[in-house]
Protein backbone atom coordinates (compact mmCIF):
# COMPACT_ATOMS: atom_id res chain seq x y z
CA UNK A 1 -81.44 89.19 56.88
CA UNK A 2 -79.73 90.71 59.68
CA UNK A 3 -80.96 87.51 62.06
CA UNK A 4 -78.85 85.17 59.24
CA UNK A 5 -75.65 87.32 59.71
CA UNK A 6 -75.95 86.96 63.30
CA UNK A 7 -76.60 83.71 63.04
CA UNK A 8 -73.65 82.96 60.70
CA UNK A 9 -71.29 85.13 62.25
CA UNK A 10 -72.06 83.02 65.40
CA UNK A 11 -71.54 79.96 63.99
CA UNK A 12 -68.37 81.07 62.60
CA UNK A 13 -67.56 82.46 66.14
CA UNK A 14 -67.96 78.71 67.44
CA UNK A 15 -66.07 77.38 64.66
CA UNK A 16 -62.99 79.27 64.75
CA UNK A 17 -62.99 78.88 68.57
CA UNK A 18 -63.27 75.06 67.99
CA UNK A 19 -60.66 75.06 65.55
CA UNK A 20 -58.53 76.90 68.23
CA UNK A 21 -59.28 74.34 70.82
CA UNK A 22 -58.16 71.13 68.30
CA UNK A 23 -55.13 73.33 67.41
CA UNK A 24 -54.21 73.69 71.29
CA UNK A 25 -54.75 70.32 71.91
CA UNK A 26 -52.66 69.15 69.03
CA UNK A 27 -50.35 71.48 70.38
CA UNK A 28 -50.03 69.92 73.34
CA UNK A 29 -49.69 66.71 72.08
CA UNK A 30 -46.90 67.71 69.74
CA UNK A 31 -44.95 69.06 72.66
CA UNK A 32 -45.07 66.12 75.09
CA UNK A 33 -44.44 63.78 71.69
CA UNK A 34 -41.71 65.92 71.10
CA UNK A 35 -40.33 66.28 74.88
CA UNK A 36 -40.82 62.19 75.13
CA UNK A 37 -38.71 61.83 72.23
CA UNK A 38 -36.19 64.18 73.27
CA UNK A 39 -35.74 62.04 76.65
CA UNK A 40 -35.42 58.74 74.48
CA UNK A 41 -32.58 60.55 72.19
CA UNK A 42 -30.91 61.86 75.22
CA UNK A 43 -30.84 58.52 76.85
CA UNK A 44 -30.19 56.64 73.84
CA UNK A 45 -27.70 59.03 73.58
CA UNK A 46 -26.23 58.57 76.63
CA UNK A 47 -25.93 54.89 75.88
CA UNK A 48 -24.76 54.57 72.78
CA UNK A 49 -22.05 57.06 73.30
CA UNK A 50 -19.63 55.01 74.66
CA UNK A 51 -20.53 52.22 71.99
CA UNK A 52 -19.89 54.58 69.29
CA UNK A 53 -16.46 55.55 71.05
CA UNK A 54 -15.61 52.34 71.76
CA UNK A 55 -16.51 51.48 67.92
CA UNK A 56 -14.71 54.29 66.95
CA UNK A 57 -11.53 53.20 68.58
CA UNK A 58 -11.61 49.59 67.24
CA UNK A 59 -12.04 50.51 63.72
CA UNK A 60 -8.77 52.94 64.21
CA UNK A 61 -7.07 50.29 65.80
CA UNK A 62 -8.01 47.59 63.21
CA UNK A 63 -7.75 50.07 60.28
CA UNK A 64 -4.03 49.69 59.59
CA UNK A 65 -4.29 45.79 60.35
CA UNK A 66 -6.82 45.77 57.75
CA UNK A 67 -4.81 47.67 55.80
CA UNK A 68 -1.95 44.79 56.20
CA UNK A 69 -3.61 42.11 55.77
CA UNK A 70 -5.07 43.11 52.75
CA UNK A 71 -1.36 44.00 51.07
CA UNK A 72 -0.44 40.71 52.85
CA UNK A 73 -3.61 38.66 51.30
CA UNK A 74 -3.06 40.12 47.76
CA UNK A 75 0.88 39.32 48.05
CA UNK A 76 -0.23 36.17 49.05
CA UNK A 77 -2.58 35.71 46.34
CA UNK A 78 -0.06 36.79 43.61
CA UNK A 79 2.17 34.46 45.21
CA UNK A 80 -0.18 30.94 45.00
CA UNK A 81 -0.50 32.02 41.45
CA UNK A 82 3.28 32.07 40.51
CA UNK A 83 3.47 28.46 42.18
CA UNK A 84 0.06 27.02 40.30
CA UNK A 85 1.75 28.63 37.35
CA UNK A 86 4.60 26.31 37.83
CA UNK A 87 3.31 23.67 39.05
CA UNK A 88 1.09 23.69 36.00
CA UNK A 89 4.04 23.78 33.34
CA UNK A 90 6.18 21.37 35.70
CA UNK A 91 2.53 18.37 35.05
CA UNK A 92 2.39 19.24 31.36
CA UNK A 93 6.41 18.76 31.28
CA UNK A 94 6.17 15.38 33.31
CA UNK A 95 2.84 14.48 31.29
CA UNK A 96 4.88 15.31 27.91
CA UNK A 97 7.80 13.31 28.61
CA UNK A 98 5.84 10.12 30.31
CA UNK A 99 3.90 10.05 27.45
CA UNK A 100 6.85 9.94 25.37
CA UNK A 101 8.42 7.32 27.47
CA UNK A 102 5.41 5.36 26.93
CA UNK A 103 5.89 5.73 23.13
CA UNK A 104 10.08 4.52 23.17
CA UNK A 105 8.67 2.04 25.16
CA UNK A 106 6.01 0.60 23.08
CA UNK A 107 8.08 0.94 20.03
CA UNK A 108 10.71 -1.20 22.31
CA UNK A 109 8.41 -3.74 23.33
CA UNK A 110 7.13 -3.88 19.12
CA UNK A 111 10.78 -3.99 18.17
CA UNK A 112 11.47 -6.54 20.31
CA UNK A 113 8.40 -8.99 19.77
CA UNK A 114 9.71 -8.58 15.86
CA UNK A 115 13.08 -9.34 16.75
CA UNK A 116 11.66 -12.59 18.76
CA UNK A 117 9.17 -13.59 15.59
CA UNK A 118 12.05 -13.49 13.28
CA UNK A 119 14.30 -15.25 16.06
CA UNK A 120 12.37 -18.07 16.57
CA UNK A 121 11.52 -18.59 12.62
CA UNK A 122 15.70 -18.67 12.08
CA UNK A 123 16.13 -21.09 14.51
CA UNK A 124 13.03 -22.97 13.47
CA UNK A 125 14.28 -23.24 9.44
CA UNK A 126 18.01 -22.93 10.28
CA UNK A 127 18.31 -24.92 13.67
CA UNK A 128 15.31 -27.01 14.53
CA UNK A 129 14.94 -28.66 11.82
CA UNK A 130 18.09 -29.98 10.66
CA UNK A 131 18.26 -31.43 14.22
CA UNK A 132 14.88 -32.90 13.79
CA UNK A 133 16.37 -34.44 10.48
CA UNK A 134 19.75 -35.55 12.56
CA UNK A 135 17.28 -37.22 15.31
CA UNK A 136 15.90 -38.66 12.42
CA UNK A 137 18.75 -40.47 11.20
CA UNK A 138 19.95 -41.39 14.22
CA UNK A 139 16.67 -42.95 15.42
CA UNK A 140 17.09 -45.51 12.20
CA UNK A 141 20.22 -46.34 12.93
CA UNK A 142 20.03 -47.10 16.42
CA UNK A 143 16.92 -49.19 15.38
CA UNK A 144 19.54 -50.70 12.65
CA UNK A 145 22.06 -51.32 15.26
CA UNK A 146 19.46 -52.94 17.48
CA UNK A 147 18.17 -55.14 14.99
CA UNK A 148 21.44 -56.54 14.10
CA UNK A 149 22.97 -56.92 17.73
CA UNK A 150 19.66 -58.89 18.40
CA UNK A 151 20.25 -61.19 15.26
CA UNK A 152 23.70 -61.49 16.31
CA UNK A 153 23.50 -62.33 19.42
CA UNK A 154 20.46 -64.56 18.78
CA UNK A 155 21.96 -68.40 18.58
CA UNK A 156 20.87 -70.00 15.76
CA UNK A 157 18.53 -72.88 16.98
CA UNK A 158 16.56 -75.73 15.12
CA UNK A 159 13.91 -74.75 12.69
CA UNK A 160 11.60 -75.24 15.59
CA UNK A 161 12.10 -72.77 17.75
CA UNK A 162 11.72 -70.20 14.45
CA UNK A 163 8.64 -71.98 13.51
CA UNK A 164 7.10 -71.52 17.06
CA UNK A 165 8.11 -67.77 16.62
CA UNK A 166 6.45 -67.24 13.44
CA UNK A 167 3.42 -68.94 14.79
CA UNK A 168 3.66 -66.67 17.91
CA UNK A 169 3.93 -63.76 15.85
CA UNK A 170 0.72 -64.67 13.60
């Protein structure tokens, strides 16, 4: 039994040195990791410091012109509504009284047709057609007139000639 203590107490020996060696090595590759990353952040550093400042400074210059023309934007904003506003009532004022324009002048323009209807009608039964009655009259006279002033100035001639009319006439 004394041979498998030995034996185990080597192997444990080897182990544990083993297991120091991979811990030394890791070691060592956890410190040049760590010093090649402390070169990049000191470079990148070193580089981006004077973005950062320069950054830095823009956003303090620009922070009160922000600040403006935000107050100016929402002054602005406030303002475009008052106008819409108005404008708004001002179209449904102008709609409102067009439309109502529209309706004085369709009621005009019906008024008037009626007045026209009942116009013409009046002059038709009060006007036309006593004229048309006059014409009338005046057409059978003339035609009277005519007839006689062609008798009358007619000569009389021999029953021939009124024989040879007749006989025209037939």
């Amino acid at each position: 039994m004394n041979m498998v203590v030995e034996i185990f107490v080597i192997v444990a020996a080897v182990a544990i040195i083993l297991q120091m060696a991979i811990l030394f090595a890791l070691y060592r590759g956890m410190r040049q990791s760590s010093a090649k990353m402390e070169g990049i952040a000191s470079r990148l550093e070193q580089q981006a410091s004077p973005i950062l400042a320069t950054t830095q400074e823009i956003l303090e210059d620009a922070k009160p012109k922000i600040a403006e023309i935000t107050s100016n934007l929402a002054e602005s904003t406030a303002t475009v509504r008052a106008h819409v506003s108005q404008v708004a009532e001002a179209s449904r004022d102008i709609v409102d009284r067009a439309r109502m324009q529209a309706e004085r002048f369709d009621e005009f323009v019906g008024s008037t047709l009626g007045k026209i209807e009942s116009t013409a009608e009046l002059l038709e039964s009060k006007v036309l057609s006593p004229v048309r009655r006059v014409q009338a009259i005046m057409q059978a006279v003339t035609a009277g007139l005519g007839f006689l002033r062609s008798n009358r100035s007619r000569p009389k001639t021999n029953h021939n000639s009124a024989t040879e009319d007749e006989e025209m006439f037939i």
